[in-house]
C-alpha atoms as a PDB file:
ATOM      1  CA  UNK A   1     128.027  84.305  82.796  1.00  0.00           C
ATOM      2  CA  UNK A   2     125.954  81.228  83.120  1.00  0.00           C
ATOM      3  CA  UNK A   3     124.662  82.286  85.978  1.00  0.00           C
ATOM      4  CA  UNK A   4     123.166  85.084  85.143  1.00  0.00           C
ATOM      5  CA  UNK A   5     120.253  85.720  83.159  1.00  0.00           C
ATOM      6  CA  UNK A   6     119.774  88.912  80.953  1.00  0.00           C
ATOM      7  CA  UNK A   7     117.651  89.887  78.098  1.00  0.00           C
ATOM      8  CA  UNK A   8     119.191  91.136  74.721  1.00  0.00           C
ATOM      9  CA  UNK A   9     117.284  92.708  72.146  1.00  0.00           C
ATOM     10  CA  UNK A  10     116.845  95.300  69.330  1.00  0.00           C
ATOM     11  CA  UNK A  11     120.039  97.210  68.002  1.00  0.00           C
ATOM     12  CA  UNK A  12     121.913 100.446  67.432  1.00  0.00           C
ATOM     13  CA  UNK A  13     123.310 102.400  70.666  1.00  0.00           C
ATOM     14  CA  UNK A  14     123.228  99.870  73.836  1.00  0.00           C
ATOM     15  CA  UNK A  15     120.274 101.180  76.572  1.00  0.00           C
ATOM     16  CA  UNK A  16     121.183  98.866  80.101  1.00  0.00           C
ATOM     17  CA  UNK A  17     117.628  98.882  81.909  1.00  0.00           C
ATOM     18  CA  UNK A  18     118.343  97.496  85.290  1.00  0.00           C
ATOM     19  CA  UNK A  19     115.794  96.884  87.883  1.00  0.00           C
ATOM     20  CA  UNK A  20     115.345  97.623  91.595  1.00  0.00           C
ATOM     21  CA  UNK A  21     116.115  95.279  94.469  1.00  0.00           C
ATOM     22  CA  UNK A  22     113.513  92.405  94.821  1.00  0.00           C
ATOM     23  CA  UNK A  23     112.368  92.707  91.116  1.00  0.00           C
ATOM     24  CA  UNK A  24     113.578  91.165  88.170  1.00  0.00           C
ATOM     25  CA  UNK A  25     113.830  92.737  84.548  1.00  0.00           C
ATOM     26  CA  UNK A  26     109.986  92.234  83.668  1.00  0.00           C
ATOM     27  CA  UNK A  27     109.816  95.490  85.561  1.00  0.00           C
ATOM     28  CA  UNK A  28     110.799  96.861  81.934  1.00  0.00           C
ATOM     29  CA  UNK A  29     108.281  95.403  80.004  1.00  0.00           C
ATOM     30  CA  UNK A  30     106.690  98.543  79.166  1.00  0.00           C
ATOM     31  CA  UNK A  31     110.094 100.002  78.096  1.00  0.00           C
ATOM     32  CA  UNK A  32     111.844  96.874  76.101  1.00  0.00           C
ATOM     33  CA  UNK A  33     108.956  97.065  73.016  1.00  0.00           C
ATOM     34  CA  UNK A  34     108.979 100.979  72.960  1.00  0.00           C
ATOM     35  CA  UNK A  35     113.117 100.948  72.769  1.00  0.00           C
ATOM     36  CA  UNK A  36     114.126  98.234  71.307  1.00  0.00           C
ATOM     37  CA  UNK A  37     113.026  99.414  67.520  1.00  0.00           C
ATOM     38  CA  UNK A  38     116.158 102.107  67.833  1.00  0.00           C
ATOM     39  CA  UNK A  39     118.033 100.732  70.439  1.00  0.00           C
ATOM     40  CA  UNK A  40     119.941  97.909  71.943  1.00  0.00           C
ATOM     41  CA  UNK A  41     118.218  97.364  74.912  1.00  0.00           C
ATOM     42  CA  UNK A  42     119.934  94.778  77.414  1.00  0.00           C
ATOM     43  CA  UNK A  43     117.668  93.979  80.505  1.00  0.00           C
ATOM     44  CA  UNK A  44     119.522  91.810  82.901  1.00  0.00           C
ATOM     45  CA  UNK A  45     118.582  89.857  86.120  1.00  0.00           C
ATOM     46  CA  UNK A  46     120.927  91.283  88.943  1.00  0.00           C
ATOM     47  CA  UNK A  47     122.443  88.580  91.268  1.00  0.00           C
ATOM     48  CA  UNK A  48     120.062  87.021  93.186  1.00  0.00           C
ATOM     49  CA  UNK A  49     117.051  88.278  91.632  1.00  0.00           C
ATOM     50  CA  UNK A  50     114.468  86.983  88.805  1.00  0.00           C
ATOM     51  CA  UNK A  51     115.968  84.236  87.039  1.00  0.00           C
ATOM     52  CA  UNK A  52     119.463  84.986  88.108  1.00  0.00           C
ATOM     53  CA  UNK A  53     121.651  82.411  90.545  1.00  0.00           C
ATOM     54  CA  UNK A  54     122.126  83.828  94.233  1.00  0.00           C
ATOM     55  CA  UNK A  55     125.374  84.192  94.805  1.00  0.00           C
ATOM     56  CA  UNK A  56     127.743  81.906  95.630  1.00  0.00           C
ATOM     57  CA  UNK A  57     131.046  83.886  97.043  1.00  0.00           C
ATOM     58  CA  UNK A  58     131.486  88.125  97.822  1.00  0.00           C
ATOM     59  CA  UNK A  59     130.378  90.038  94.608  1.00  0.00           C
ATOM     60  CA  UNK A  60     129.648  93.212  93.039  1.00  0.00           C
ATOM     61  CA  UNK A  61     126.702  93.949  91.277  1.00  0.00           C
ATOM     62  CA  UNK A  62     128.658  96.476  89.314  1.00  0.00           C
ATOM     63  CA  UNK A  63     131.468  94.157  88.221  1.00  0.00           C
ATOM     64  CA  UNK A  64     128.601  91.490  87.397  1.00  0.00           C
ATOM     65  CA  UNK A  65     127.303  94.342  84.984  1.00  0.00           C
ATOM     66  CA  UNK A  66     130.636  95.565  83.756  1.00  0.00           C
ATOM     67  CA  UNK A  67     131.437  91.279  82.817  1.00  0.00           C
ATOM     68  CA  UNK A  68     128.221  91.329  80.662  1.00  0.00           C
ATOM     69  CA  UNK A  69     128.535  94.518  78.497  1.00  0.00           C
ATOM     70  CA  UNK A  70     131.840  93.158  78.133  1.00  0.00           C
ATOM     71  CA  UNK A  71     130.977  89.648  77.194  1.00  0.00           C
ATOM     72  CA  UNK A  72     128.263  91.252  75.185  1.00  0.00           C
ATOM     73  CA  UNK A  73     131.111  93.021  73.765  1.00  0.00           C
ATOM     74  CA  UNK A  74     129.179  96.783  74.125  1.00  0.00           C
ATOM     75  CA  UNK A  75     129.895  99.585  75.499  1.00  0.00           C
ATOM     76  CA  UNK A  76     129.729 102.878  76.560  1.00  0.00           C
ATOM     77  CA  UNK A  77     125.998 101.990  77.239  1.00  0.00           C
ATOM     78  CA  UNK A  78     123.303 104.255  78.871  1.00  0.00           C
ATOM     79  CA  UNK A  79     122.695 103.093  81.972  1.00  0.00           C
ATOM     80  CA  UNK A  80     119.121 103.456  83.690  1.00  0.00           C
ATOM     81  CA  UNK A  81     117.953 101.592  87.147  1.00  0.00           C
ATOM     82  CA  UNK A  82     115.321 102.574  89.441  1.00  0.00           C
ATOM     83  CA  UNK A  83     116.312 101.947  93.038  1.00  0.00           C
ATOM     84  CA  UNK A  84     118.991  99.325  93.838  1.00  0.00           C
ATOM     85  CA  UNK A  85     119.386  99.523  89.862  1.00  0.00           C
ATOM     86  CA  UNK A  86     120.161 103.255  89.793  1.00  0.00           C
ATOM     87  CA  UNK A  87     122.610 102.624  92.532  1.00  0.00           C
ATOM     88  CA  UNK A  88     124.263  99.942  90.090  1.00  0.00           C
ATOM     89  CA  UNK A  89     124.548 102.440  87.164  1.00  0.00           C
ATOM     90  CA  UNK A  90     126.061 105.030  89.821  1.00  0.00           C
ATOM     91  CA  UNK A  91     128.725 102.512  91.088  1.00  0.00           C
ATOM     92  CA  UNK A  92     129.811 101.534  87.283  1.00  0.00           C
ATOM     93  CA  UNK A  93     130.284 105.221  86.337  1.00  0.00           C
ATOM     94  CA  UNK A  94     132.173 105.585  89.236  1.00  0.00           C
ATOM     95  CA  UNK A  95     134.014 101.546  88.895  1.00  0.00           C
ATOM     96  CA  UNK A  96     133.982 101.111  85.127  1.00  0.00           C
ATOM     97  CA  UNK A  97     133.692 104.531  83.310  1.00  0.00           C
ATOM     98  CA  UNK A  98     134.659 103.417  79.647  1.00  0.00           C
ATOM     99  CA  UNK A  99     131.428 101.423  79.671  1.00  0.00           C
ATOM    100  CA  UNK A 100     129.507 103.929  80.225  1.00  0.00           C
ATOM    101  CA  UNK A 101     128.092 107.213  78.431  1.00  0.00           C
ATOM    102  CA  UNK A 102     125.359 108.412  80.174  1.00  0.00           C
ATOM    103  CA  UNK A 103     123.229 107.708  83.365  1.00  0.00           C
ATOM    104  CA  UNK A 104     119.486 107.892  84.424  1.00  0.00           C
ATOM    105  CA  UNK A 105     118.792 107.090  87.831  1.00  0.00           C
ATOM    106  CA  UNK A 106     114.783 107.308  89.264  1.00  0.00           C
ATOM    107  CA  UNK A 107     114.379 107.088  93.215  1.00  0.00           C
ATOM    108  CA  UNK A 108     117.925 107.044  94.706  1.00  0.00           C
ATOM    109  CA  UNK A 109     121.597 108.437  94.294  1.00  0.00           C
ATOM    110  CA  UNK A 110     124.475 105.814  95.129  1.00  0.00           C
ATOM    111  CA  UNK A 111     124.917 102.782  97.040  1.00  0.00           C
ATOM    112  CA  UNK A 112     125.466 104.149 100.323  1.00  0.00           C
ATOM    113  CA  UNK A 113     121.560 105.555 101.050  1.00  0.00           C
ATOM    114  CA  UNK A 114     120.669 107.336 103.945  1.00  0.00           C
ATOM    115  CA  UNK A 115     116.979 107.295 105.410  1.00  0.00           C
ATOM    116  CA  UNK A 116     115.783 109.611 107.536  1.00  0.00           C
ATOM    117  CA  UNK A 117     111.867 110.617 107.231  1.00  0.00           C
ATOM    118  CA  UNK A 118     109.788 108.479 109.595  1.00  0.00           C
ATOM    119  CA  UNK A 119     107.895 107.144 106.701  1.00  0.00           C
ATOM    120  CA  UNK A 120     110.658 105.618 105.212  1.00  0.00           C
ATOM    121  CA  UNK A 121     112.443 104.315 108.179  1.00  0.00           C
ATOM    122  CA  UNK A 122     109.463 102.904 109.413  1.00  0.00           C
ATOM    123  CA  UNK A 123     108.514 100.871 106.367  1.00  0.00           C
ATOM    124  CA  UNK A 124     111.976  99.528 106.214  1.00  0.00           C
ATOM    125  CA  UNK A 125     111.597  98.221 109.516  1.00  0.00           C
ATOM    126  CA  UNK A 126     108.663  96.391 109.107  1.00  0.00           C
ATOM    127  CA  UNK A 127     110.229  95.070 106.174  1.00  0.00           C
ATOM    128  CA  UNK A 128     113.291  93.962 107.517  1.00  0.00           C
ATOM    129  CA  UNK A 129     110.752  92.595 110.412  1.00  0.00           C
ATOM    130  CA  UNK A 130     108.648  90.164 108.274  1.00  0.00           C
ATOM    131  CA  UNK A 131     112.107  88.857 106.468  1.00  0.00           C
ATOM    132  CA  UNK A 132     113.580  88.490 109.662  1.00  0.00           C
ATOM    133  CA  UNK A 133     110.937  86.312 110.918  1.00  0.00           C
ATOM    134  CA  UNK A 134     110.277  84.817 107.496  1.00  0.00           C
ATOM    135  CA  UNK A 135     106.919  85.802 106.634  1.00  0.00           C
ATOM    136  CA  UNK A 136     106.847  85.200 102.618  1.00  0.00           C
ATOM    137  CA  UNK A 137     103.407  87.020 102.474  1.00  0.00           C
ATOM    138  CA  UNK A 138     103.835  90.226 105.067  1.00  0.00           C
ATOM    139  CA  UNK A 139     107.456  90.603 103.429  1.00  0.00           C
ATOM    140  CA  UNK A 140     105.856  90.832 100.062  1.00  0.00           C
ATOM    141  CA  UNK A 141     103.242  93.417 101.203  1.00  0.00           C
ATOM    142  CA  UNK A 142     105.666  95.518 103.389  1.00  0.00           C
ATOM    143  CA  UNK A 143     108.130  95.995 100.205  1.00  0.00           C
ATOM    144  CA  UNK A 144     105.233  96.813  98.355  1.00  0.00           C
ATOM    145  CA  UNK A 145     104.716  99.224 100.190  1.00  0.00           C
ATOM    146  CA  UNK A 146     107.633 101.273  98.694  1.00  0.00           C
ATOM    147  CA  UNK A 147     104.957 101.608  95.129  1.00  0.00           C
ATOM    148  CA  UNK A 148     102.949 103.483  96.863  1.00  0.00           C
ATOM    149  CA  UNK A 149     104.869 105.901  99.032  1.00  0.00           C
ATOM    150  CA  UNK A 150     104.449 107.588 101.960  1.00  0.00           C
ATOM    151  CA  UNK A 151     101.173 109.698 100.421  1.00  0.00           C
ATOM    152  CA  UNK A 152      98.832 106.681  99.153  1.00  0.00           C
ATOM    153  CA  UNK A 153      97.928 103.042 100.266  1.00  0.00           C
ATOM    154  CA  UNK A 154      98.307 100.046  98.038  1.00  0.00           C
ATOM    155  CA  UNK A 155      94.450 100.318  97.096  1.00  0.00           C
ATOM    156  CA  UNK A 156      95.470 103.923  95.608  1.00  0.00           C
ATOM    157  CA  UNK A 157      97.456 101.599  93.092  1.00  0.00           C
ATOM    158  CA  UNK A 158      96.186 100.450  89.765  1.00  0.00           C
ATOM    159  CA  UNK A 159      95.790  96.483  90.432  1.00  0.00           C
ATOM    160  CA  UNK A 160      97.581  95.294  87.785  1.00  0.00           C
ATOM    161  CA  UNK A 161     100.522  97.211  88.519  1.00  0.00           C
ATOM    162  CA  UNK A 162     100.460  96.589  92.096  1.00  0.00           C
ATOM    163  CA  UNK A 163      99.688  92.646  90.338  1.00  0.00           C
ATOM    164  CA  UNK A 164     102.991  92.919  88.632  1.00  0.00           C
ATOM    165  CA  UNK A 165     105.013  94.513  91.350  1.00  0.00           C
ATOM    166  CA  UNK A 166     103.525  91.564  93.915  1.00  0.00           C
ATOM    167  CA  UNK A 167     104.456  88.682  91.406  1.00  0.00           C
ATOM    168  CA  UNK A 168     108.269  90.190  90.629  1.00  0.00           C
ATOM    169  CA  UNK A 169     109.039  90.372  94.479  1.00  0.00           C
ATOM    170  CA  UNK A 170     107.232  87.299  95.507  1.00  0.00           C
ATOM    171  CA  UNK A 171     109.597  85.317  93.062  1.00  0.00           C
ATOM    172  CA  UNK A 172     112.992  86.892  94.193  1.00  0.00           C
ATOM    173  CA  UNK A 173     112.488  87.004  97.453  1.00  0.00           C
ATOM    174  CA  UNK A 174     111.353  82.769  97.260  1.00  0.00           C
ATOM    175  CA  UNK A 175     114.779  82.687  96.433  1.00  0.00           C
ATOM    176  CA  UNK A 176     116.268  83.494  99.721  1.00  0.00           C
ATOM    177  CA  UNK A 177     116.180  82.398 103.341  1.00  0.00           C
ATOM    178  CA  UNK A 178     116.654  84.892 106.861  1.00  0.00           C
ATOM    179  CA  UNK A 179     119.693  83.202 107.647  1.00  0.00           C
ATOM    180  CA  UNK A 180     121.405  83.454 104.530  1.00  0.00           C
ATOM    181  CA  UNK A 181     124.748  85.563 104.266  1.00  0.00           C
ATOM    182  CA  UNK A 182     124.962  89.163 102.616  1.00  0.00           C
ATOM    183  CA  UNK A 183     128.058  88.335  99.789  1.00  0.00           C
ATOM    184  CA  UNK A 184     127.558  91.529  98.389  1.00  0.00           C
ATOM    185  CA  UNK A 185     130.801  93.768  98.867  1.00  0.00           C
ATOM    186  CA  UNK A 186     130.161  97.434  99.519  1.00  0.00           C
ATOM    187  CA  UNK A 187     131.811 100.371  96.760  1.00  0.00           C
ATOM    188  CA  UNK A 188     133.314 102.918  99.735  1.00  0.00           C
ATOM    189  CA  UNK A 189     133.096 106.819  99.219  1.00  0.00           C
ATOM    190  CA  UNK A 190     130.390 106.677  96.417  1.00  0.00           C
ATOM    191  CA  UNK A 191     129.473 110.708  97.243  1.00  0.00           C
ATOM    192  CA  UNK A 192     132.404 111.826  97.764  1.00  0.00           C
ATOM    193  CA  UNK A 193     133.742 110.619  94.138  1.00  0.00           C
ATOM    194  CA  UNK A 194     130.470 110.906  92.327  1.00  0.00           C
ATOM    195  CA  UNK A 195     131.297 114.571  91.622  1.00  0.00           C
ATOM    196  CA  UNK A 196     134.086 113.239  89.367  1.00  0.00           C
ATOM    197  CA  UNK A 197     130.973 111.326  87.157  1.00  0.00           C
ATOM    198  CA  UNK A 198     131.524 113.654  83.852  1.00  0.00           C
ATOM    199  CA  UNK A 199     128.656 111.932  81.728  1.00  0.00           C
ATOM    200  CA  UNK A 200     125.181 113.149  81.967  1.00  0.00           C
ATOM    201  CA  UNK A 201     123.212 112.075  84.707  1.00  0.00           C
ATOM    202  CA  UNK A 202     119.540 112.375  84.704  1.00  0.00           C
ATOM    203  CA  UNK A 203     116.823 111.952  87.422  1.00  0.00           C
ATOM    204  CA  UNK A 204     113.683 110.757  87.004  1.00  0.00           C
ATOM    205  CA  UNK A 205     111.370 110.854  90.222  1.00  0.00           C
ATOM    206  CA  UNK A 206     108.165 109.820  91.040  1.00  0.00           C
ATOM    207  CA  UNK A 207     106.616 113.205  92.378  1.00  0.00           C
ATOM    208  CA  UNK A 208     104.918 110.835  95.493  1.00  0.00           C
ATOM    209  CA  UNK A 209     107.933 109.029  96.440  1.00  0.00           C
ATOM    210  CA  UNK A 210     109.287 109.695  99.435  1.00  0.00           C
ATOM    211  CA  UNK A 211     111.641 112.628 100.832  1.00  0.00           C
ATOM    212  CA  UNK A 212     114.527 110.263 100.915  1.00  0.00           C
ATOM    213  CA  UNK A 213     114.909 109.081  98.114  1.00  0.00           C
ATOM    214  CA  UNK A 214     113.860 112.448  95.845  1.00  0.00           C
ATOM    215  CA  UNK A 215     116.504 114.014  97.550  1.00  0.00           C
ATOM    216  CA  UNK A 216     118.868 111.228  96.877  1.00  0.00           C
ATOM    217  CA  UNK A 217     118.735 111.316  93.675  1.00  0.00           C
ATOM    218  CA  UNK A 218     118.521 115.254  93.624  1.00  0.00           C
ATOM    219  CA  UNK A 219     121.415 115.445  95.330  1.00  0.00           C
ATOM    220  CA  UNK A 220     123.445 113.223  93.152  1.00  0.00           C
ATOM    221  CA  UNK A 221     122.298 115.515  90.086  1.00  0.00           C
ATOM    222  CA  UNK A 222     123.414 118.096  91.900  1.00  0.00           C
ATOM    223  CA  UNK A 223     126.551 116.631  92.696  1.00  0.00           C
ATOM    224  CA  UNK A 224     128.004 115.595  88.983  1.00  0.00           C
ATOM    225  CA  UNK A 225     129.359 117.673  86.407  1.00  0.00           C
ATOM    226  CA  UNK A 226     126.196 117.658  84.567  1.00  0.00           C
ATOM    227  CA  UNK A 227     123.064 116.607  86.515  1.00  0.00           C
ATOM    228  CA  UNK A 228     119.211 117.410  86.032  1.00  0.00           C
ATOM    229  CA  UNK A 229     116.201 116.211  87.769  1.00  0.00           C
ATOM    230  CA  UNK A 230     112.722 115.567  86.711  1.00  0.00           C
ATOM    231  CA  UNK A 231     109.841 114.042  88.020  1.00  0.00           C
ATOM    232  CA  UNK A 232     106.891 112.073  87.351  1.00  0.00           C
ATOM    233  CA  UNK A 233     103.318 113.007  88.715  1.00  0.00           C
ATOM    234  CA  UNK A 234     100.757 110.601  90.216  1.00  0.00           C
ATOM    235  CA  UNK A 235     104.000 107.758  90.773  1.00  0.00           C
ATOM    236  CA  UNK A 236     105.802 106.839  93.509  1.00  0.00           C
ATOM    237  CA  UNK A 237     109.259 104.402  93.368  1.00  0.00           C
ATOM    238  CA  UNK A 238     108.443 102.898  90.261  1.00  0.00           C
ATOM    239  CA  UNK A 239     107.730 105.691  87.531  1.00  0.00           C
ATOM    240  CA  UNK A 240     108.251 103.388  84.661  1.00  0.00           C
ATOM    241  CA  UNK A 241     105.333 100.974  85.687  1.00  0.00           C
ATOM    242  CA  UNK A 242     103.457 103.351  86.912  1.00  0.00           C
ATOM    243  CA  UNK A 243     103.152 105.512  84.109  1.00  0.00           C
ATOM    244  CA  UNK A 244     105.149 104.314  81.312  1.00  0.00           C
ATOM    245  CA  UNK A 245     103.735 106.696  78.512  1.00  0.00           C
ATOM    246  CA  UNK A 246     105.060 109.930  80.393  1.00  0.00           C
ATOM    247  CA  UNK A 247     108.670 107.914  81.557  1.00  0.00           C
ATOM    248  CA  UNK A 248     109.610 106.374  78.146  1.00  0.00           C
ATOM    249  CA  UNK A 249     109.125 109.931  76.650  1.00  0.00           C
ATOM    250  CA  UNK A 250     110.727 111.303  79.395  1.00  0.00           C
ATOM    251  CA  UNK A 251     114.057 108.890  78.429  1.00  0.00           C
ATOM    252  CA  UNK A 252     113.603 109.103  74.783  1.00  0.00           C
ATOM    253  CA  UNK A 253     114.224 113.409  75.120  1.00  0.00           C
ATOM    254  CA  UNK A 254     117.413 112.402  76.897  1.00  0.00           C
ATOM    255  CA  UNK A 255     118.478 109.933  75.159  1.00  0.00           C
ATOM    256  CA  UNK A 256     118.521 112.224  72.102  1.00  0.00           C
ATOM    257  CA  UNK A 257     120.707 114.771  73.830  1.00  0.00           C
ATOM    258  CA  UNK A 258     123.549 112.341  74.928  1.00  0.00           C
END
C-alpha cells in the first residue's frame, strides 16, 4: 500500500469518500470535518491521482480499494464517489460485496458509461483533444468544463470552487504524459449484474449536470434491488463542492437509514 495515499480519520461506522477522475481526495474537504465526528471517514487517492503513484503494471481501481479497507482492516463500508469514484463504489459492490453495505453514487452509474447528448460528447472531445496534443492549460479548462455543465459557463461558477476544482486537476493530470499506457483493466458486464447489487444505492445529482450522466446514475437506481435518486439544485458534476450544506445533509438522511 505504499503507493497509495489515503486519508483516515474520525471513528465509528467506516464512510469511503472517493473522488472523481482527475481530482484527488481534497475534493472532500467540505465533507471529512462534517463526518468525521460520527464516522470513520477514509478518503483515499485513486491510482494515479493526487498524491497517489501512477501505476506501474494492469490494475483495478476496485481491487486497489478492496486492499485498503482490508489493510485498514474495515469493512462493510459506505461507499460514496462522484464520477469515476461512483463508478469505483459500483464495481466493488459488484467485485467485493462483503466490504460493502451501502452505496451513494452522484453523476454516473458503472464503469462502462455511455455518452450520447452533443454537449457531452463534444466536451469530451475537446478534452481528449488538448491531452492528446498535450496542452497542460486547455486540458485543465476543457475538464473543467464538466463543473459547470452543459447549462452554465465557468464564470457561472463560484471562483473558489472553480479555484479548487482547477488546482485538483492541474496536479493529477502533471502527473501524466499523452503517450503513456492505459494499465487500467476494464470490470465486463457491470449493467447487466448490477441488478444483483442488494445494498442500498442512492443517487445524488446535480440538477444542471448533464443528460448523460443523470440518467446514468438514474438508471442504475433503477436497476438495483433498492435504488433512489435525488438531486441537487444550482450544481452540476460536483454537488458536494458545489453546495456542500444541502449534499452532506442529503448523505447524513441516508446514512441514518442504512
Amino acid at each position: 500500500m505504499n503507493d497509495l495515499f489515503w486519508l483516515d480519520t474520525g471513528t465509528g461506522r467506516p464512510l469511503v469518500l472517493l473522488h472523481g477522475g482527475f481530482l484527488d481526495h481534497t475534493m472532500w474537504d467540505d465533507q471529512i470535518p462534517y463526518f468525521a465526528p460520527r464516522y470513520r471517514v477514509i478518503a483515499p487517492d485513486a491510482r494515479g491521482h493526487g498524491r497517489s503513484a501512477i501505476a506501474a503494471a494492469p490494475f483495478r481501481h476496485t481491487d486497489d480499494l478492496a486492499a485498503l479497507l482490508r489493510h485498514l482492516d474495515t469493512g462493510p463500508a459506505v461507499l460514496a464517489g462522484v464520477s469515476m469514484g461512483a463508478s469505483v463504489a459500483v464495481d466493488t459492490a459488484l467485485e467485493h460485496p462483503e466490504l460493502v453495505s451501502a452505496v451513494v453514487v452522484c453523476g454516473a452509474g458503472t464503469s462502462e458509461p455511455y455518452f450520447t447528448d452533443p454537449w457531452t460528447t463534444g466536451t469530451w472531445a475537446a478534452w481528449q483533444a488538448a491531452m492528446a496534443a498535450g496542452d497542460l492549460d486547455a486540458s485543465v479548462e476543457a475538464f473543467t468544463l464538466f463543473a459547470a455543465g452543459p447549462h452554465r459557463t465557468l464564470d457561472d461558477l463560484d471562483p473558489e470552487v472553480l479555484g479548487r476544482l482547477r488546482r485538483m486537476t492541474r496536479g493529477t493530470l502533471s502527473k501524466h504524459t499523452p503517450d503513456e499506457p492505459d494499465l487500467r483493466i476494464p470490470v465486463h458486464d457491470t449493467w447487466k449484474r448490477a441488478a444483483g447489487i442488494d445494498v442500498p444505492v442512492l443517487a445524488v445529482n446535480g440538477a444542471l449536470d448533464s443528460p448523460d450522466h443523470i440518467g446514468m446514475a438514474e438508471r442504475l437506481t433503477r436497476t438495483v434491488v433498492d435504488g433512489r435518486a435525488m438531486s441537487v439544485e444550482g450544481t452540476a458534476h460536483f454537488p458536494n463542492v458545489e453546495r456542500p450544506d444541502v449534499f452532506n445533509t442529503i448523505l447524513e438522511d441516508f446514512l441514518r437509514t442504512v
